[in-house]
C-alpha atoms as a PDB file:
ATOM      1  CA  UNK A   1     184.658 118.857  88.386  1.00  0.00           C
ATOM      2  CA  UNK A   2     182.945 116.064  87.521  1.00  0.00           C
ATOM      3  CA  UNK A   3     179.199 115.518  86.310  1.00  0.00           C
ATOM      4  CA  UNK A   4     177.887 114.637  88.942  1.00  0.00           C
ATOM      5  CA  UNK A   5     179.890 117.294  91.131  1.00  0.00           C
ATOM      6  CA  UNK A   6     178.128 119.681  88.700  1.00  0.00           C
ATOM      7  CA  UNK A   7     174.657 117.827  88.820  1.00  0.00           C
ATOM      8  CA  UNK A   8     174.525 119.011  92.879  1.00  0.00           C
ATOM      9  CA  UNK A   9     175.279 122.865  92.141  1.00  0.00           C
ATOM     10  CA  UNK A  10     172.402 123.266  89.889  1.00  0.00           C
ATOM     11  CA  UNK A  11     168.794 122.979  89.973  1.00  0.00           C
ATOM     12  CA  UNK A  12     167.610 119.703  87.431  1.00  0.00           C
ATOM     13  CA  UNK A  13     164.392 120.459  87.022  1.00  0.00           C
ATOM     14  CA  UNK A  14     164.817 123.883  85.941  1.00  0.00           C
ATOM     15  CA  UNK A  15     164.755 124.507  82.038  1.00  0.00           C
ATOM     16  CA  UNK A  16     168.482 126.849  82.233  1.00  0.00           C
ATOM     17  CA  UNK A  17     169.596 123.540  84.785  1.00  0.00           C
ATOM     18  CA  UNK A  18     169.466 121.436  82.744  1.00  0.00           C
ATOM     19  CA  UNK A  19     170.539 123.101  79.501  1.00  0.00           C
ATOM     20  CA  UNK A  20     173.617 123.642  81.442  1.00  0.00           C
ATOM     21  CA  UNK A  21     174.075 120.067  82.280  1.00  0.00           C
ATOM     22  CA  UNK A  22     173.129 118.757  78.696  1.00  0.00           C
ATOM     23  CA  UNK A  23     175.581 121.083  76.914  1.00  0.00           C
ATOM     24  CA  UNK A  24     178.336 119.987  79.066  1.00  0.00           C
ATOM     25  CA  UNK A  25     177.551 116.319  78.295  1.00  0.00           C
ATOM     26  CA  UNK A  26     177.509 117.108  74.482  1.00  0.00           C
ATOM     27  CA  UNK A  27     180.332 119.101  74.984  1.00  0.00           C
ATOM     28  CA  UNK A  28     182.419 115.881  76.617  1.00  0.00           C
ATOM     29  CA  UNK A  29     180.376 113.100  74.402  1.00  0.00           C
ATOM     30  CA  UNK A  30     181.412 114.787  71.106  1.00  0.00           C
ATOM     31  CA  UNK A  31     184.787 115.993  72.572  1.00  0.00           C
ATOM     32  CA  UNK A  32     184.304 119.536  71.647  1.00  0.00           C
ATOM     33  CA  UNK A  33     184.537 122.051  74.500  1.00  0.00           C
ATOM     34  CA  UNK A  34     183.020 124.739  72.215  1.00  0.00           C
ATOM     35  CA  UNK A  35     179.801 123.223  71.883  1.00  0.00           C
ATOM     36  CA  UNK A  36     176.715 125.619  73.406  1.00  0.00           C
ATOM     37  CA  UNK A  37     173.011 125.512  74.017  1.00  0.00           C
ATOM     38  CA  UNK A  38     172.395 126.090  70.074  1.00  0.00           C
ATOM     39  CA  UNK A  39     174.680 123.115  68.951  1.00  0.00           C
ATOM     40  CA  UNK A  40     172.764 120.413  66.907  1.00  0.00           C
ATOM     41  CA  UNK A  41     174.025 116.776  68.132  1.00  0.00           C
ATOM     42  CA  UNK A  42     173.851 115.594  64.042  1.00  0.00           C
ATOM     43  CA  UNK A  43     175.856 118.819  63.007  1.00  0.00           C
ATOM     44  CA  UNK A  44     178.788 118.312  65.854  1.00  0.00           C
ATOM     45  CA  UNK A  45     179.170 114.470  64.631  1.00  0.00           C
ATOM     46  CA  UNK A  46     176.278 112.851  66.997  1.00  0.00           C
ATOM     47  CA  UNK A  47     175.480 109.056  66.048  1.00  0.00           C
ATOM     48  CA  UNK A  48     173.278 106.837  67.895  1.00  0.00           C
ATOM     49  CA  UNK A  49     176.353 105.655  70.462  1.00  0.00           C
ATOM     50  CA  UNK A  50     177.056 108.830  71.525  1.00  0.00           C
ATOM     51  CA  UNK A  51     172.779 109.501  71.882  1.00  0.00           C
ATOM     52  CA  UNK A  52     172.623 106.431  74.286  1.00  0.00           C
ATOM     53  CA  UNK A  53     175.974 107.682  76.316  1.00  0.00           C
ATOM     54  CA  UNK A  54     174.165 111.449  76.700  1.00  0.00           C
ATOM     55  CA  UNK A  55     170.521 110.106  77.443  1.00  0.00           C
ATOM     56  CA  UNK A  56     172.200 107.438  80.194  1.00  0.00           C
ATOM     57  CA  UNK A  57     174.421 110.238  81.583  1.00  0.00           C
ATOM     58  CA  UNK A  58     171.405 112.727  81.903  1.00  0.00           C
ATOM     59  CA  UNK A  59     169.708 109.289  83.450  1.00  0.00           C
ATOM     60  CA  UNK A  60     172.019 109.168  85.938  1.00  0.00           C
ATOM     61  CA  UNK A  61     171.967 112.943  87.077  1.00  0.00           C
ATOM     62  CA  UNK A  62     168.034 113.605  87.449  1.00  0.00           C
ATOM     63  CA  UNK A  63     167.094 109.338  88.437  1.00  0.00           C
ATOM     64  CA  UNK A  64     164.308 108.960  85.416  1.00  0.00           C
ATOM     65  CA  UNK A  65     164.312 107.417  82.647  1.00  0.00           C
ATOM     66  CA  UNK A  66     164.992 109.381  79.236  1.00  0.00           C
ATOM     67  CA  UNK A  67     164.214 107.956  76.096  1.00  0.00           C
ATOM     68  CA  UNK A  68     166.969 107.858  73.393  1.00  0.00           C
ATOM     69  CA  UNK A  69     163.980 109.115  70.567  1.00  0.00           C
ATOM     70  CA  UNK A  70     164.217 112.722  72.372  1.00  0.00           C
ATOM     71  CA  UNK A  71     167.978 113.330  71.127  1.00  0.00           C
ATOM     72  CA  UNK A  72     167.113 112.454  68.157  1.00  0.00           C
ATOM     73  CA  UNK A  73     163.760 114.802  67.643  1.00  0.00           C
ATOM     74  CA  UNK A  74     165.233 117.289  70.085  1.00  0.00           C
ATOM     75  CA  UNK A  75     168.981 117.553  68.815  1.00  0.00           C
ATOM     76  CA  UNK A  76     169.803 120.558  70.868  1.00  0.00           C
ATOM     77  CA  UNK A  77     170.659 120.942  74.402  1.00  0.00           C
ATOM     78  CA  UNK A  78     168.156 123.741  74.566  1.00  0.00           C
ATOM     79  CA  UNK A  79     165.528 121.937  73.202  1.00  0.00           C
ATOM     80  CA  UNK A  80     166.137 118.671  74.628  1.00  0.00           C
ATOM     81  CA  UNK A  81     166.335 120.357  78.263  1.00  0.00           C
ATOM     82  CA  UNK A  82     162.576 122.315  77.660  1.00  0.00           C
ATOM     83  CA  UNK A  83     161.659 118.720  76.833  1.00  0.00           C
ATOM     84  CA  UNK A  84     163.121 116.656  79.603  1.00  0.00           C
ATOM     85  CA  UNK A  85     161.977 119.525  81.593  1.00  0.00           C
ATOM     86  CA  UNK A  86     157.974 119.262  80.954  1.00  0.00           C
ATOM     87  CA  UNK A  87     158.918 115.450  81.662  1.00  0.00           C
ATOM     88  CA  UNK A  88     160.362 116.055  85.082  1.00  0.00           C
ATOM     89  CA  UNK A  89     157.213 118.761  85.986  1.00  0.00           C
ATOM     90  CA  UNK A  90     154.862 115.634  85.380  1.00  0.00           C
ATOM     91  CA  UNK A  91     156.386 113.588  88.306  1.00  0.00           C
ATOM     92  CA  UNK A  92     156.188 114.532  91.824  1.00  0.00           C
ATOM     93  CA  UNK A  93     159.507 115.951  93.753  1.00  0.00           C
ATOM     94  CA  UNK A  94     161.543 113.129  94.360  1.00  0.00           C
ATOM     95  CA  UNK A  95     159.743 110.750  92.330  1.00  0.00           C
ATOM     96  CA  UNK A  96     161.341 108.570  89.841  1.00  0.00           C
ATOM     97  CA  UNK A  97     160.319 107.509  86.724  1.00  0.00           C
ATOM     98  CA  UNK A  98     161.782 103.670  85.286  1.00  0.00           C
END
């Protein structure tokens, strides 16, 4: 199943949504299925390539912009999702943000 298969089962605006979807990109950027919510992108081998491939993939999924700064400050999926999450809440259903 591909991301964007998985992108239409779940709900991307919802905190556990998008923790799902962010772990499973970390999980294929880093190449390491074992990754989970709790994994730091640093501590699994994360460099700023692989920070612009996951913030352009989540991007793609939920159609607004995501700065590259949050993987960085937020190096979790779990955090990063709570933060991309408060992001989403601030636009209007359907809106996009470029």
């Amino acid at each position: 199943m591909t991301v964007q298969d998985q992108t239409l089962a779940r709900d991307l605006r919802s905190v556990a949504g998008l923790t799902e979807l962010i772990t499973v990109l970390y999980q294929e950027a880093l190449g390491n299925e074992g990754l989970d919510e709790h994994a730091d992108f640093f501590e699994s081998g994360g460099d700023s390539l692989t920070a612009f491939q996951i913030t352009g993939r989540i991007q793609e999924a939920v159609d607004t912009e995501i700065a590259i700064a949050l993987v960085f400050t937020y190096p979790t999926p779990a955090e990063l999702a709570e933060v991309v999450a408060e992001e989403l809440a601030d636009l209007p259903a359907g809106a996009t943000h470029e």
